[in-house]
N, C-alpha and C. Protein backbone atom coordinates (compact mmCIF):
# COMPACT_ATOMS: atom_id res chain seq x y z
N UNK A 1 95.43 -54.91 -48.84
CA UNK A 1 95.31 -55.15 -47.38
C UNK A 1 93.92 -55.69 -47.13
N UNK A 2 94.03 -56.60 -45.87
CA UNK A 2 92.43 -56.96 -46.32
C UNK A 2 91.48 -56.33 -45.32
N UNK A 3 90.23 -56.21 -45.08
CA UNK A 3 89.26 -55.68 -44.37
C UNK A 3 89.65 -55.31 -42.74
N UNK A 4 90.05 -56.92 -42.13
CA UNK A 4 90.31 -57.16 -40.65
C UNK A 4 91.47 -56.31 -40.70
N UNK A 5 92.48 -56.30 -41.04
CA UNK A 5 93.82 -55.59 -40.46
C UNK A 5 93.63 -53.78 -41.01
N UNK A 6 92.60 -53.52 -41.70
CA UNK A 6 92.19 -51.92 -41.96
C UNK A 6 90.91 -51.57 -40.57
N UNK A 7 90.21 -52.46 -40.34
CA UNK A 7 89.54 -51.66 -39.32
C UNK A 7 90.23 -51.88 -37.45
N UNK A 8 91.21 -52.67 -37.68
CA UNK A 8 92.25 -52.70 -36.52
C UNK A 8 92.97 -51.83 -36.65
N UNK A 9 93.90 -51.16 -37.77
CA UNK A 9 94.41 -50.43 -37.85
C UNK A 9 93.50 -48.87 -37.27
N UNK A 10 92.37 -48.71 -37.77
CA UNK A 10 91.52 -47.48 -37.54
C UNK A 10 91.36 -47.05 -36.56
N UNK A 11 90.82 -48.18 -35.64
CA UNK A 11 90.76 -48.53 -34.23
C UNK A 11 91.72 -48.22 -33.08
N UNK A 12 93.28 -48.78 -33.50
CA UNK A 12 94.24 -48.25 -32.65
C UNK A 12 94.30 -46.50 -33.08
N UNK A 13 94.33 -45.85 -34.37
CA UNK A 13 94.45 -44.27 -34.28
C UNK A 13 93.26 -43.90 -33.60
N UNK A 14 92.30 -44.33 -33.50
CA UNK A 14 90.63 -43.55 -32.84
C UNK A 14 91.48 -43.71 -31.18
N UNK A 15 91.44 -45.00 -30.73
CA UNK A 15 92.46 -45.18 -29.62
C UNK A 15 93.06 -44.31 -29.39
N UNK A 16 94.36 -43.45 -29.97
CA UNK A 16 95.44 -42.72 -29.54
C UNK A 16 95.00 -41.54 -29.64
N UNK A 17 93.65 -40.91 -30.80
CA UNK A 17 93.33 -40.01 -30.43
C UNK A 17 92.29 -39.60 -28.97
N UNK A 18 91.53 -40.27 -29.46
CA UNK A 18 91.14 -40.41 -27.75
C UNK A 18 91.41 -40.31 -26.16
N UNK A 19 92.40 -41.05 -26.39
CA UNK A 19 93.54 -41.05 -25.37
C UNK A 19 94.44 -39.33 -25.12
N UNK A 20 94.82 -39.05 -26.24
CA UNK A 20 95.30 -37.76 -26.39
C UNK A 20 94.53 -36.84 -25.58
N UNK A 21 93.20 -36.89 -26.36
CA UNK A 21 92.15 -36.12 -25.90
C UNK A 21 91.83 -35.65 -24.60
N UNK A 22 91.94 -36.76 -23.52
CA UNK A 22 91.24 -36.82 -22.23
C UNK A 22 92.53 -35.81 -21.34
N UNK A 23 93.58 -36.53 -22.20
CA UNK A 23 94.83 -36.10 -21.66
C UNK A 23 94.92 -34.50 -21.60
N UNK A 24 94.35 -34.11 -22.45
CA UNK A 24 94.35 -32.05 -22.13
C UNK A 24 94.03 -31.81 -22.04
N UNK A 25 92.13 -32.57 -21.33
CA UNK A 25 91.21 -31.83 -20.92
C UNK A 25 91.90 -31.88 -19.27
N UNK A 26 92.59 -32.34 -18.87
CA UNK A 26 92.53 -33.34 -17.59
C UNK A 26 93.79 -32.02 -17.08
N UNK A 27 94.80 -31.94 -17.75
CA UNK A 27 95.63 -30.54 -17.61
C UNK A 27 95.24 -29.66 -17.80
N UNK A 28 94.15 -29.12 -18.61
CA UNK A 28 93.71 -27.22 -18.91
C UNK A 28 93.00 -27.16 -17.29
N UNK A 29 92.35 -28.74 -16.87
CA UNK A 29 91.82 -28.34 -15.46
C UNK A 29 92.26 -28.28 -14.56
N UNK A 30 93.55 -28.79 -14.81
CA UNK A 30 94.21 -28.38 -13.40
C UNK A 30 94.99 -27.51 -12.99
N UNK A 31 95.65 -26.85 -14.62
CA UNK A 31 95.89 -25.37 -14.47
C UNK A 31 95.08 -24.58 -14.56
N UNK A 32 93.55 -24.60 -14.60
CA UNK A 32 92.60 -23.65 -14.52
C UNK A 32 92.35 -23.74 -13.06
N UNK A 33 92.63 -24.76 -12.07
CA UNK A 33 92.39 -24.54 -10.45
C UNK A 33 93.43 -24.31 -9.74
N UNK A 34 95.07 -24.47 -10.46
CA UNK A 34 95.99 -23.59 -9.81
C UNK A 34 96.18 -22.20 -10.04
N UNK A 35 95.23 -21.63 -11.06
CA UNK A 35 95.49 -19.86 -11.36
C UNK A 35 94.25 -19.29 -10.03
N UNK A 36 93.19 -20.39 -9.84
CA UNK A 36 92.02 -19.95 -9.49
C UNK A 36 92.65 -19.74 -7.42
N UNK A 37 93.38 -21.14 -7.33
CA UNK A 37 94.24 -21.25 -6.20
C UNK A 37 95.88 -19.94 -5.65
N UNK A 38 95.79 -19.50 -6.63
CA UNK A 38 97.16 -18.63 -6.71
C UNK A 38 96.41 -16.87 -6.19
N UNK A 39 95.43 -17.25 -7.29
CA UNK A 39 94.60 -15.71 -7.03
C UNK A 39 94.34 -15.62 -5.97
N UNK A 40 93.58 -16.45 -4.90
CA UNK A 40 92.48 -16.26 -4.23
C UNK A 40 93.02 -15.47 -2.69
N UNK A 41 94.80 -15.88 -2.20
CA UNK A 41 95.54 -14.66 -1.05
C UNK A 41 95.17 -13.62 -2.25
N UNK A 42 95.71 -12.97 -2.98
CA UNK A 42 95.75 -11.67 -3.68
C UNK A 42 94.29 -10.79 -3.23
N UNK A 43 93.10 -11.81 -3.08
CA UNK A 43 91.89 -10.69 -3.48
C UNK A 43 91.78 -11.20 -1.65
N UNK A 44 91.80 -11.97 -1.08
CA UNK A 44 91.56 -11.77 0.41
C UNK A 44 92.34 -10.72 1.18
N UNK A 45 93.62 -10.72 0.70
CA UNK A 45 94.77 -9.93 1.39
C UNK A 45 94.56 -8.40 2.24
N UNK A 46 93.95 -7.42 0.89
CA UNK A 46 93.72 -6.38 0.87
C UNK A 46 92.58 -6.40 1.24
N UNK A 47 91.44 -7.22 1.96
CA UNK A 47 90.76 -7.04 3.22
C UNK A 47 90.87 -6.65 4.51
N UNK A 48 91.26 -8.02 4.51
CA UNK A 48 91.92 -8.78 6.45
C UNK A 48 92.64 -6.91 6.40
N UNK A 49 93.58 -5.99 5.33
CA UNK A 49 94.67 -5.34 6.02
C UNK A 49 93.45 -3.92 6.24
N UNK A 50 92.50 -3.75 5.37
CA UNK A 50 91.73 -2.48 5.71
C UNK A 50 91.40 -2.98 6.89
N UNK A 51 90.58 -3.63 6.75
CA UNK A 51 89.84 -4.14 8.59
C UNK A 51 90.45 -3.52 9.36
N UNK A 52 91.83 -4.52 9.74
CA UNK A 52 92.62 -4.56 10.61
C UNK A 52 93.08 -2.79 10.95
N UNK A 53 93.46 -2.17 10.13
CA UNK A 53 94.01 -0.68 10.05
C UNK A 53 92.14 -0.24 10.68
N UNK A 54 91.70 -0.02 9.92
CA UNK A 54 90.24 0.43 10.74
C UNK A 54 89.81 0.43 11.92
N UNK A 55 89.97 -1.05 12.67
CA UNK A 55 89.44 -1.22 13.83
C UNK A 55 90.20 -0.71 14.84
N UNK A 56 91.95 -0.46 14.54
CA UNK A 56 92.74 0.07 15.19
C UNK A 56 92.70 1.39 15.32
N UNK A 57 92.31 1.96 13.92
CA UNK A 57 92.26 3.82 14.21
C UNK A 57 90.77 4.12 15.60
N UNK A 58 89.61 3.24 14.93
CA UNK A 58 88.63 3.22 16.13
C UNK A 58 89.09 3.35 17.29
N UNK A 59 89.90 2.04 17.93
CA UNK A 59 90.22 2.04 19.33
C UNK A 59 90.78 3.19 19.48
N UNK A 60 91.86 3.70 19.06
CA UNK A 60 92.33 4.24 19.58
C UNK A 60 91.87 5.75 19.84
N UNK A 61 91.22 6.28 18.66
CA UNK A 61 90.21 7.50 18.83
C UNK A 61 89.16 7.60 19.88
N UNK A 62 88.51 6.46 20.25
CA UNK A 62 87.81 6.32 21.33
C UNK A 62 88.48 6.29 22.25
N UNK A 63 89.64 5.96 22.76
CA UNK A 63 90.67 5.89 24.26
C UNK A 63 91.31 7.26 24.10
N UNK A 64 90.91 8.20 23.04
CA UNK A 64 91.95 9.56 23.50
C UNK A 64 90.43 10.50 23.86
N UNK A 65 89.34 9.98 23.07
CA UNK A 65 87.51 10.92 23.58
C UNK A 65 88.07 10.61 25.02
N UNK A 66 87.36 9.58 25.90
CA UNK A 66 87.76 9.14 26.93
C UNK A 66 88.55 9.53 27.91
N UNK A 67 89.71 9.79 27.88
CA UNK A 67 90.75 10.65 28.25
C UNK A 67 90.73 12.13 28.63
N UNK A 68 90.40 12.50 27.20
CA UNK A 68 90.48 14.04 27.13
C UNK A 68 89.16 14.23 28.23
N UNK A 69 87.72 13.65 28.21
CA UNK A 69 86.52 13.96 28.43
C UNK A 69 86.20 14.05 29.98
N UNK A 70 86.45 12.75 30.64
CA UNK A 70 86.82 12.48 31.56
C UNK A 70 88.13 13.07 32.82
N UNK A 71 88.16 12.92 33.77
CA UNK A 71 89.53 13.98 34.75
C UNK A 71 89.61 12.23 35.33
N UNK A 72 90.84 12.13 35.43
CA UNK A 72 91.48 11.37 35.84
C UNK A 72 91.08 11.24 37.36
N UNK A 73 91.54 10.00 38.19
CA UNK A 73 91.57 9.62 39.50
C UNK A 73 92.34 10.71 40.54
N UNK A 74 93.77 10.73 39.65
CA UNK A 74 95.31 11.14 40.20
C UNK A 74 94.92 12.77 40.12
N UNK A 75 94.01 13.67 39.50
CA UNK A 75 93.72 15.01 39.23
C UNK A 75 93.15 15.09 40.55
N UNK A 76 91.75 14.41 40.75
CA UNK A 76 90.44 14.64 42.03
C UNK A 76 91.45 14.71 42.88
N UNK A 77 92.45 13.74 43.48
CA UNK A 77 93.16 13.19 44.42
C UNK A 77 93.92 14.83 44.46
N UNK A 78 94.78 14.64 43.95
CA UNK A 78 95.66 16.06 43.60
C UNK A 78 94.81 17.50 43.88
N UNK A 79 93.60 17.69 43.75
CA UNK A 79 92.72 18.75 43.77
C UNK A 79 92.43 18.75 45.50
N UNK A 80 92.39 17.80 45.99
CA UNK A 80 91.74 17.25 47.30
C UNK A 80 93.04 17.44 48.22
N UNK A 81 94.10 17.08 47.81
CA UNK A 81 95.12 17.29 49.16
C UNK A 81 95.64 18.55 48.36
N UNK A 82 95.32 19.37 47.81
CA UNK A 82 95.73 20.86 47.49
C UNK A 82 95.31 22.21 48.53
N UNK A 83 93.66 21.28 48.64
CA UNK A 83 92.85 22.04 49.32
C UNK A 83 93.06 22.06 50.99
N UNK A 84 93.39 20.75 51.15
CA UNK A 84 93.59 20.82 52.67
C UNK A 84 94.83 21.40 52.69
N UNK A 85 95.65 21.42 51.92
CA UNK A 85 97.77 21.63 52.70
C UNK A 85 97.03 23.08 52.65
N UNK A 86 96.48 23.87 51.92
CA UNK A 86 95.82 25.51 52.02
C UNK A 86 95.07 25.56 53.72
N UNK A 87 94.50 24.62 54.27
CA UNK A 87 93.61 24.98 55.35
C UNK A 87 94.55 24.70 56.69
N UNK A 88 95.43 23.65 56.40
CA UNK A 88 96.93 23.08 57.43
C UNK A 88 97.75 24.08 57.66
N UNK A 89 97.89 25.05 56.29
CA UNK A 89 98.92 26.12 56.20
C UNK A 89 98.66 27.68 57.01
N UNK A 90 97.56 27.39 57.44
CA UNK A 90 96.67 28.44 57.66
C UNK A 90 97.72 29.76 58.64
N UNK A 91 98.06 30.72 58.66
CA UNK A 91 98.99 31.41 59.20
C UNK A 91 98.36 31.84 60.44
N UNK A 92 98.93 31.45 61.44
CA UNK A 92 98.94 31.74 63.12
C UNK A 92 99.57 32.61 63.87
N UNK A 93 98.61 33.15 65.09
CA UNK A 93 99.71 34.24 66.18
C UNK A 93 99.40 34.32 66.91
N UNK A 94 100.65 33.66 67.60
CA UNK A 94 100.61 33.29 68.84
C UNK A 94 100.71 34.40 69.96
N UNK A 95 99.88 34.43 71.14
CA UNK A 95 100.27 35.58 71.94
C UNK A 95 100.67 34.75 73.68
N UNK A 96 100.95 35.60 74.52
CA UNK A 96 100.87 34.85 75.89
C UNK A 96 100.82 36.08 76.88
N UNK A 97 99.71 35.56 77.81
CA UNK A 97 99.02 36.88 78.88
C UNK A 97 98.94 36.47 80.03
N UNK A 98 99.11 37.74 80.86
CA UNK A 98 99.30 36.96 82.63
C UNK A 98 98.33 37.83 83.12
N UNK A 99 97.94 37.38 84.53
CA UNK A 99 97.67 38.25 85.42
C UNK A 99 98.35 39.13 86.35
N UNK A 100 98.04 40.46 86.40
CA UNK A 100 98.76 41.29 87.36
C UNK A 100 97.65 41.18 88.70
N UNK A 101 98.12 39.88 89.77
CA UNK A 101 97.01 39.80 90.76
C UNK A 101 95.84 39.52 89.97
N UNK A 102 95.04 40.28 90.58
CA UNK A 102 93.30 40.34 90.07
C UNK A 102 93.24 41.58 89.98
N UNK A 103 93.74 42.61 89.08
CA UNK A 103 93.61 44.02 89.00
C UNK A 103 93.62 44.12 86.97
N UNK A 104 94.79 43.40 86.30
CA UNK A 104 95.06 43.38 85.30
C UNK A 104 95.49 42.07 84.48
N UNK A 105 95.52 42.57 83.12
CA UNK A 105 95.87 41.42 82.10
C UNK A 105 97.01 42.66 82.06
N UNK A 106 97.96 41.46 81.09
CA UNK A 106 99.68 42.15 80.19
C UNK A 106 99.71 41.49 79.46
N UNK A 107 100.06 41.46 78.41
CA UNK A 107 100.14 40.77 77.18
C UNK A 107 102.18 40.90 77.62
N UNK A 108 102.58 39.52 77.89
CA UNK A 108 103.95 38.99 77.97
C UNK A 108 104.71 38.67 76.81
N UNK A 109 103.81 38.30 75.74
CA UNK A 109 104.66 37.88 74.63
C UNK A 109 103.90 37.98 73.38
N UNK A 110 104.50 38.80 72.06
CA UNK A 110 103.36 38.76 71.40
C UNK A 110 104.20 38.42 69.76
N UNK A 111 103.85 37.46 69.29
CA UNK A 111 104.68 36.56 68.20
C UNK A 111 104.58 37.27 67.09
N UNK A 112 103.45 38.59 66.84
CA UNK A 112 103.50 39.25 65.63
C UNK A 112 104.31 40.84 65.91
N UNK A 113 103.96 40.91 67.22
CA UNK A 113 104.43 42.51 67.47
C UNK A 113 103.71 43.25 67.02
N UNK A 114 102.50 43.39 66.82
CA UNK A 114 101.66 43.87 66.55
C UNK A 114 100.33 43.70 67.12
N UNK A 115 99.94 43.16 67.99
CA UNK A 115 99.24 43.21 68.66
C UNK A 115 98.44 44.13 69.83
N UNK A 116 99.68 44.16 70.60
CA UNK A 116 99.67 44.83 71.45
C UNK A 116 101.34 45.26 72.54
N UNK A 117 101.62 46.12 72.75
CA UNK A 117 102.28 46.64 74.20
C UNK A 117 102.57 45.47 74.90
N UNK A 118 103.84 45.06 75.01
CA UNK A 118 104.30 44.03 76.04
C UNK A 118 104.45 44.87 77.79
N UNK A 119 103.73 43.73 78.53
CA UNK A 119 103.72 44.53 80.00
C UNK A 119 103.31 45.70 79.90
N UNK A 120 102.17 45.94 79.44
CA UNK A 120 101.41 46.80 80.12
C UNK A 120 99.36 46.69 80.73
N UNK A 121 99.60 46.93 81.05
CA UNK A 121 98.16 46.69 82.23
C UNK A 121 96.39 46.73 81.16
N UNK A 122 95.46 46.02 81.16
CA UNK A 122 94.82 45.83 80.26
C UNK A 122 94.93 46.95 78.65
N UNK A 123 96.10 46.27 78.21
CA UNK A 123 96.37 47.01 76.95
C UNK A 123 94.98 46.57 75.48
N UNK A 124 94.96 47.71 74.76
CA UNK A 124 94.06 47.10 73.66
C UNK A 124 94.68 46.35 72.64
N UNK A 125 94.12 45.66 72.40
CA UNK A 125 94.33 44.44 71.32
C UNK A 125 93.86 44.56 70.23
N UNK A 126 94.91 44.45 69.16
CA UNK A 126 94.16 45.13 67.75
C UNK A 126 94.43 43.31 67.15
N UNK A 127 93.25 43.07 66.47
CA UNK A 127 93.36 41.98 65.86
C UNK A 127 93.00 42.16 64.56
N UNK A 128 93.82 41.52 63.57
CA UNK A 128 93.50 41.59 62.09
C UNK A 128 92.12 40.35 62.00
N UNK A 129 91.07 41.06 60.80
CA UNK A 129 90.14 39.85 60.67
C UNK A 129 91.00 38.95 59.53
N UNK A 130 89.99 38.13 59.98
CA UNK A 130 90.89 36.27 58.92
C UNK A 130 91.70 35.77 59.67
N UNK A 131 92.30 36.45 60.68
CA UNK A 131 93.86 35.73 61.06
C UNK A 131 93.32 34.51 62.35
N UNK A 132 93.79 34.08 62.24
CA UNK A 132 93.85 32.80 63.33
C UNK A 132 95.04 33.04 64.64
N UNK A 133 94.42 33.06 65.94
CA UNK A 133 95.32 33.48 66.64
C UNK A 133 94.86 32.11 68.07
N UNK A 134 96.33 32.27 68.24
CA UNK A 134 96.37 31.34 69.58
C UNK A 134 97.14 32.12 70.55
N UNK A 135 96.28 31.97 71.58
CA UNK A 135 96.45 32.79 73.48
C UNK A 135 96.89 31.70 74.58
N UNK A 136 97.97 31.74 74.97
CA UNK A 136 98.32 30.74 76.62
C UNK A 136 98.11 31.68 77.35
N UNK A 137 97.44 31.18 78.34
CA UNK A 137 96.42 32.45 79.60
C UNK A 137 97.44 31.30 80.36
N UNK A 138 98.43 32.46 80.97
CA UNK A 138 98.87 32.02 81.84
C UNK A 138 98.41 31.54 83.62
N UNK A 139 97.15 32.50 83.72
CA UNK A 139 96.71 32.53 84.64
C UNK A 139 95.40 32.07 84.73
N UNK A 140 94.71 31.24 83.85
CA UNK A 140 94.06 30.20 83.11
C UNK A 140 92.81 29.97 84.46
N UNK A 141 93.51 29.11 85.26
CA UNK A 141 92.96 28.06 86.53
C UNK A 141 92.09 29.06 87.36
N UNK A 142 92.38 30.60 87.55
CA UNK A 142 91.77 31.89 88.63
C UNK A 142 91.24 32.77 87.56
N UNK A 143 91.49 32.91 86.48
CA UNK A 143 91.61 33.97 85.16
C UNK A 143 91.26 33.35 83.75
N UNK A 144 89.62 32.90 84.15
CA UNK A 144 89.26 31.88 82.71
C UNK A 144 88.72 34.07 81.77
N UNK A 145 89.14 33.64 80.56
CA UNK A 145 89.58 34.89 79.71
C UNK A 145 87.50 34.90 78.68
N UNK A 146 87.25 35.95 78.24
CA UNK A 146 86.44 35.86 77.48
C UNK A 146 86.35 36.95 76.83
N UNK A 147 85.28 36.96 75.59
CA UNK A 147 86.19 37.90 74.62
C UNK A 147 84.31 38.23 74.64
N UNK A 148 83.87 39.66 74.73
CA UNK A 148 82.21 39.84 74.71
C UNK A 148 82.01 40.87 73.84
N UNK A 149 80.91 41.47 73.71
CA UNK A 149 79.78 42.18 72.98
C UNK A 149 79.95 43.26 73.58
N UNK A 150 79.06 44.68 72.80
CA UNK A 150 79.17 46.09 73.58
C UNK A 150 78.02 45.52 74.82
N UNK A 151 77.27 45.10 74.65
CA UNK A 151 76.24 44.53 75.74
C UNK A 151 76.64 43.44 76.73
N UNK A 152 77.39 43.43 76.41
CA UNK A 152 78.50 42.41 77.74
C UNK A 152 77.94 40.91 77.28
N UNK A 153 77.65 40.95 75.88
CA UNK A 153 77.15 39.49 75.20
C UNK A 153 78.10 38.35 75.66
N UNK A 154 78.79 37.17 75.97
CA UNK A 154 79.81 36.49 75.89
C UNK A 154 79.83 35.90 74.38
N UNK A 155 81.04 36.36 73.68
CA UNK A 155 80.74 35.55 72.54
C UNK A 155 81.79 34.78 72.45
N UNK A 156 82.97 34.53 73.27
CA UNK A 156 83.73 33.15 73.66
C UNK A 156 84.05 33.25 74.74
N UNK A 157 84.44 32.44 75.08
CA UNK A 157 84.53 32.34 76.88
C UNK A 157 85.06 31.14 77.12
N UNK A 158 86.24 30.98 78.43
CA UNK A 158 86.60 29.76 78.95
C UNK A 158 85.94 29.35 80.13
N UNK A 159 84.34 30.01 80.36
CA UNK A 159 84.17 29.47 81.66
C UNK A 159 82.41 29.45 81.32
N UNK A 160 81.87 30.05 80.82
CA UNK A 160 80.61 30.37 80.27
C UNK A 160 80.20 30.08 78.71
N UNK A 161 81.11 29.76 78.31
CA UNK A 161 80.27 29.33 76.75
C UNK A 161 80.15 30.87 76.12
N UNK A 162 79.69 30.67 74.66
CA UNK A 162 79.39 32.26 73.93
C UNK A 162 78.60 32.03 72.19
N UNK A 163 78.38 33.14 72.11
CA UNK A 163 77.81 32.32 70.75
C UNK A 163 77.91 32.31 69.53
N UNK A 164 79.97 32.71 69.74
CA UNK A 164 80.56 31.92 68.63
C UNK A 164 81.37 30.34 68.89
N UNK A 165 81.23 30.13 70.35
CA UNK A 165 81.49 28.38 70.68
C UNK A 165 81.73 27.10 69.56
N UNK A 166 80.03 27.79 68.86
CA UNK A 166 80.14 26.65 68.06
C UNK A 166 80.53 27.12 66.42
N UNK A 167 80.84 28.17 66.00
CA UNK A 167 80.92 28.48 64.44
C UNK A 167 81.69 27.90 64.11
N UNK A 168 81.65 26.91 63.12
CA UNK A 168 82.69 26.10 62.47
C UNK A 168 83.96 27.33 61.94
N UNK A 169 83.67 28.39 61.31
CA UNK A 169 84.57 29.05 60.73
C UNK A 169 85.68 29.60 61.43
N UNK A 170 85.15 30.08 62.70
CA UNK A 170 85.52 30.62 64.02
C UNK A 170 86.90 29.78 64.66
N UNK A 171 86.27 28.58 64.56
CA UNK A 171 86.63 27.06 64.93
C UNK A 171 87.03 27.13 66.75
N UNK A 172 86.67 27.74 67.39
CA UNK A 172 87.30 27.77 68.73
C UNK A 172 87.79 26.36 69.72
N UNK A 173 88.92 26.66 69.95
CA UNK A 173 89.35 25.58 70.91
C UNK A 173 90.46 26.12 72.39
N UNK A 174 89.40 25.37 72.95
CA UNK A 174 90.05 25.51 74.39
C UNK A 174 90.62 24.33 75.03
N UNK A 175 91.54 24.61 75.26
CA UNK A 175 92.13 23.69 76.27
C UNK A 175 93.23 23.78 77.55
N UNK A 176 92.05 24.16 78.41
CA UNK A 176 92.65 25.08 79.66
C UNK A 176 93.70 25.84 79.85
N UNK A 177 95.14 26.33 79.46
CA UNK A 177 95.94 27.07 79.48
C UNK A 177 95.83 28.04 77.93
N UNK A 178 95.38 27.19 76.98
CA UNK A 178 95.64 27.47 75.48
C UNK A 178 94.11 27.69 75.32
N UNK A 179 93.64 28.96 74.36
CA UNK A 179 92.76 29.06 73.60
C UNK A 179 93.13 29.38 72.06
N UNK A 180 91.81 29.35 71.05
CA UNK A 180 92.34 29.76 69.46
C UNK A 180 91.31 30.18 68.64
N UNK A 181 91.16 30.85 68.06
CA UNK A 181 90.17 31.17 67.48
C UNK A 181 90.53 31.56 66.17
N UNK A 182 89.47 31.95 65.36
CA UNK A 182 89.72 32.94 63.98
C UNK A 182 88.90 33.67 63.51
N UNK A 183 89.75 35.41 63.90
CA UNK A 183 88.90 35.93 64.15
C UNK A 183 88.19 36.74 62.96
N UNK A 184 87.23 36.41 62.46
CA UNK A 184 86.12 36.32 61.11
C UNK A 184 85.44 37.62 61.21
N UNK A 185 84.96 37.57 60.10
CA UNK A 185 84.28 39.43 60.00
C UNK A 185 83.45 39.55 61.06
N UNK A 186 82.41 38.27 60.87
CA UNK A 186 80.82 38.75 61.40
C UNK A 186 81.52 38.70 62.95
N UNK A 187 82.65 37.80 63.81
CA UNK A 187 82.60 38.27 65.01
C UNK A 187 83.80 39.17 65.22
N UNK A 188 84.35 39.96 64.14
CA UNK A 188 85.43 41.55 64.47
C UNK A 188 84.20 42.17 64.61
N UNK A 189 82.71 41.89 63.68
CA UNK A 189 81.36 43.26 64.21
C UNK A 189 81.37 43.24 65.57
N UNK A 190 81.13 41.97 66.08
CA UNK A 190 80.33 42.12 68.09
C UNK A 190 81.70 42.10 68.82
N UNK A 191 83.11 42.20 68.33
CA UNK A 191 83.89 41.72 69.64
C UNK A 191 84.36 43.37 70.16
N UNK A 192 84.12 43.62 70.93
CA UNK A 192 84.19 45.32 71.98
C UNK A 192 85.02 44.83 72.83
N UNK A 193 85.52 44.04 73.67
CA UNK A 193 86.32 44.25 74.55
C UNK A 193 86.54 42.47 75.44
N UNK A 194 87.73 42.72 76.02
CA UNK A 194 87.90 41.04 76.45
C UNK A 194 88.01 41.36 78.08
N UNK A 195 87.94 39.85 78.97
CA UNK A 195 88.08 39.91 80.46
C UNK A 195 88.23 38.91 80.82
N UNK A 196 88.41 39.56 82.36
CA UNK A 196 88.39 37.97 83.18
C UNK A 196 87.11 37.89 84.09
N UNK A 197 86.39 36.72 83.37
CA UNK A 197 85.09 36.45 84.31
C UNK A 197 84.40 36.31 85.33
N UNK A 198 85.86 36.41 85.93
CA UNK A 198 85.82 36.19 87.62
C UNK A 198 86.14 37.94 88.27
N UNK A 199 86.67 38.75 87.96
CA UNK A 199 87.36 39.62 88.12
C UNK A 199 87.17 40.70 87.26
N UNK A 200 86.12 41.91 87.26
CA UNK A 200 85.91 42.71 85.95
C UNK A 200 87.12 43.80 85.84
N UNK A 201 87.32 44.12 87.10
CA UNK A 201 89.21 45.36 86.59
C UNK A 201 89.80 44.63 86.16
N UNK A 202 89.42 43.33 85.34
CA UNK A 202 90.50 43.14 84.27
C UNK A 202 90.11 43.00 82.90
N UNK A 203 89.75 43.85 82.28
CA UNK A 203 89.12 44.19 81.30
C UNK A 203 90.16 45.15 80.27
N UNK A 204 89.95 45.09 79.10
CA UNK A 204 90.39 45.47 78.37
C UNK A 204 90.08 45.84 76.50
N UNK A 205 89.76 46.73 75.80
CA UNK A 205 89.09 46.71 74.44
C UNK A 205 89.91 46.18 73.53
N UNK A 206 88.57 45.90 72.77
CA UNK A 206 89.52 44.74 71.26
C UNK A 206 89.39 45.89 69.89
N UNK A 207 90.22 46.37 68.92
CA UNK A 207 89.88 46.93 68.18
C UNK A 207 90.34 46.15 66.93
N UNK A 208 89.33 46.14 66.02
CA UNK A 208 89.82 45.12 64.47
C UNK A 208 90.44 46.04 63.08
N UNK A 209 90.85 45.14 62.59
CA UNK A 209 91.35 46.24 61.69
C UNK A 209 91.71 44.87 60.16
């Protein structure tokens, strides 16, 4: 064989190896960046899911502190109209008193029965303390009523004022036929006896109990 057709010959195998060559570097790399591509959800995955579980147990442990720690809107509210339907509810007794002329009071009607003697001539009046009581003075307009002291103190009155008028606890209200009061420890101490301001034989004692 002669020289030229042996180093052509050499040439094309260096060629094919060569060629070979490039050829499996060119695949080991591109299955070395699809294993590298396949892995890479696997090791992110089991992040993103702790996070996610974490930040949720947070919230929600903080919205039950919160809760528990705190009293709601709907509680205050609820606490607040509890207290008044107790002061609305307040238990009342009613009485109704005339004049006999200008000589006497009678107690005409008395809503507990316990008060006092219907129709009889300045009868005594036993009043429970705490209770809240309402009086129609029938004879109101000639016969303004007041309720006084052993010293003839006025301590309510429909014609003179007194100086439980203003005790909030007391709460007195007049309104010319109708009076009301409640009658409270400190004034069951001073109340001795009730009248008519215009007219003293009409007098009569208060006893508390």
């Amino acid at each position: 064989m002669s020289l030229d057709k042996q180093r052509r010959k050499l040439l094309s195998v260096l060629g094919t190896v060569f060629t070979t060559g490039l050829a499996g570097c060119s695949s080991q790399t591109r299955s070395a960046s699809d294993e590298n591509t396949a892995e890479a959800p696997e090791s992110d995955t089991p992040k993103q899911t702790d996070t996610g579980v974490s930040e949720t147990t947070d919230t929600q442990t903080e919205a039950n502190t919160n809760t528990e720690a705190e009293p709601t809107a709907s509680t205050e509210i609820g606490t607040q109209m509890s207290s008044e339907t107790e002061t609305e509810t307040q238990s009342e007794v009613s009485l109704v008193i005339d004049n006999v002329s200008f000589r006497a009071w009678e107690v005409t009607e008395d809503e507990s029965g316990s008060v006092a003697p219907l129709e009889e001539q300045n009868p005594t009046l036993t009043l429970e303390t705490g209770q809240r009581y309402i009086i129609n003075n029938n004879g109101w307009s000639s016969h303004p009523l007041a309720i006084r002291a052993t010293d003839d103190t006025p301590l309510l009155s429909q014609s003179s004022g007194g100086t439980f008028v203003d005790d909030s606890a007391v709460n007195w209200v007049d309104n010319d036929d109708t009076v009301a009061f409640t009658f409270t420890d400190t004034l069951a101490d001073e109340a001795a006896y009730y009248i008519c301001t215009v007219h003293s034989s009409m007098q009569g004692d208060i006893e508390s109990t």
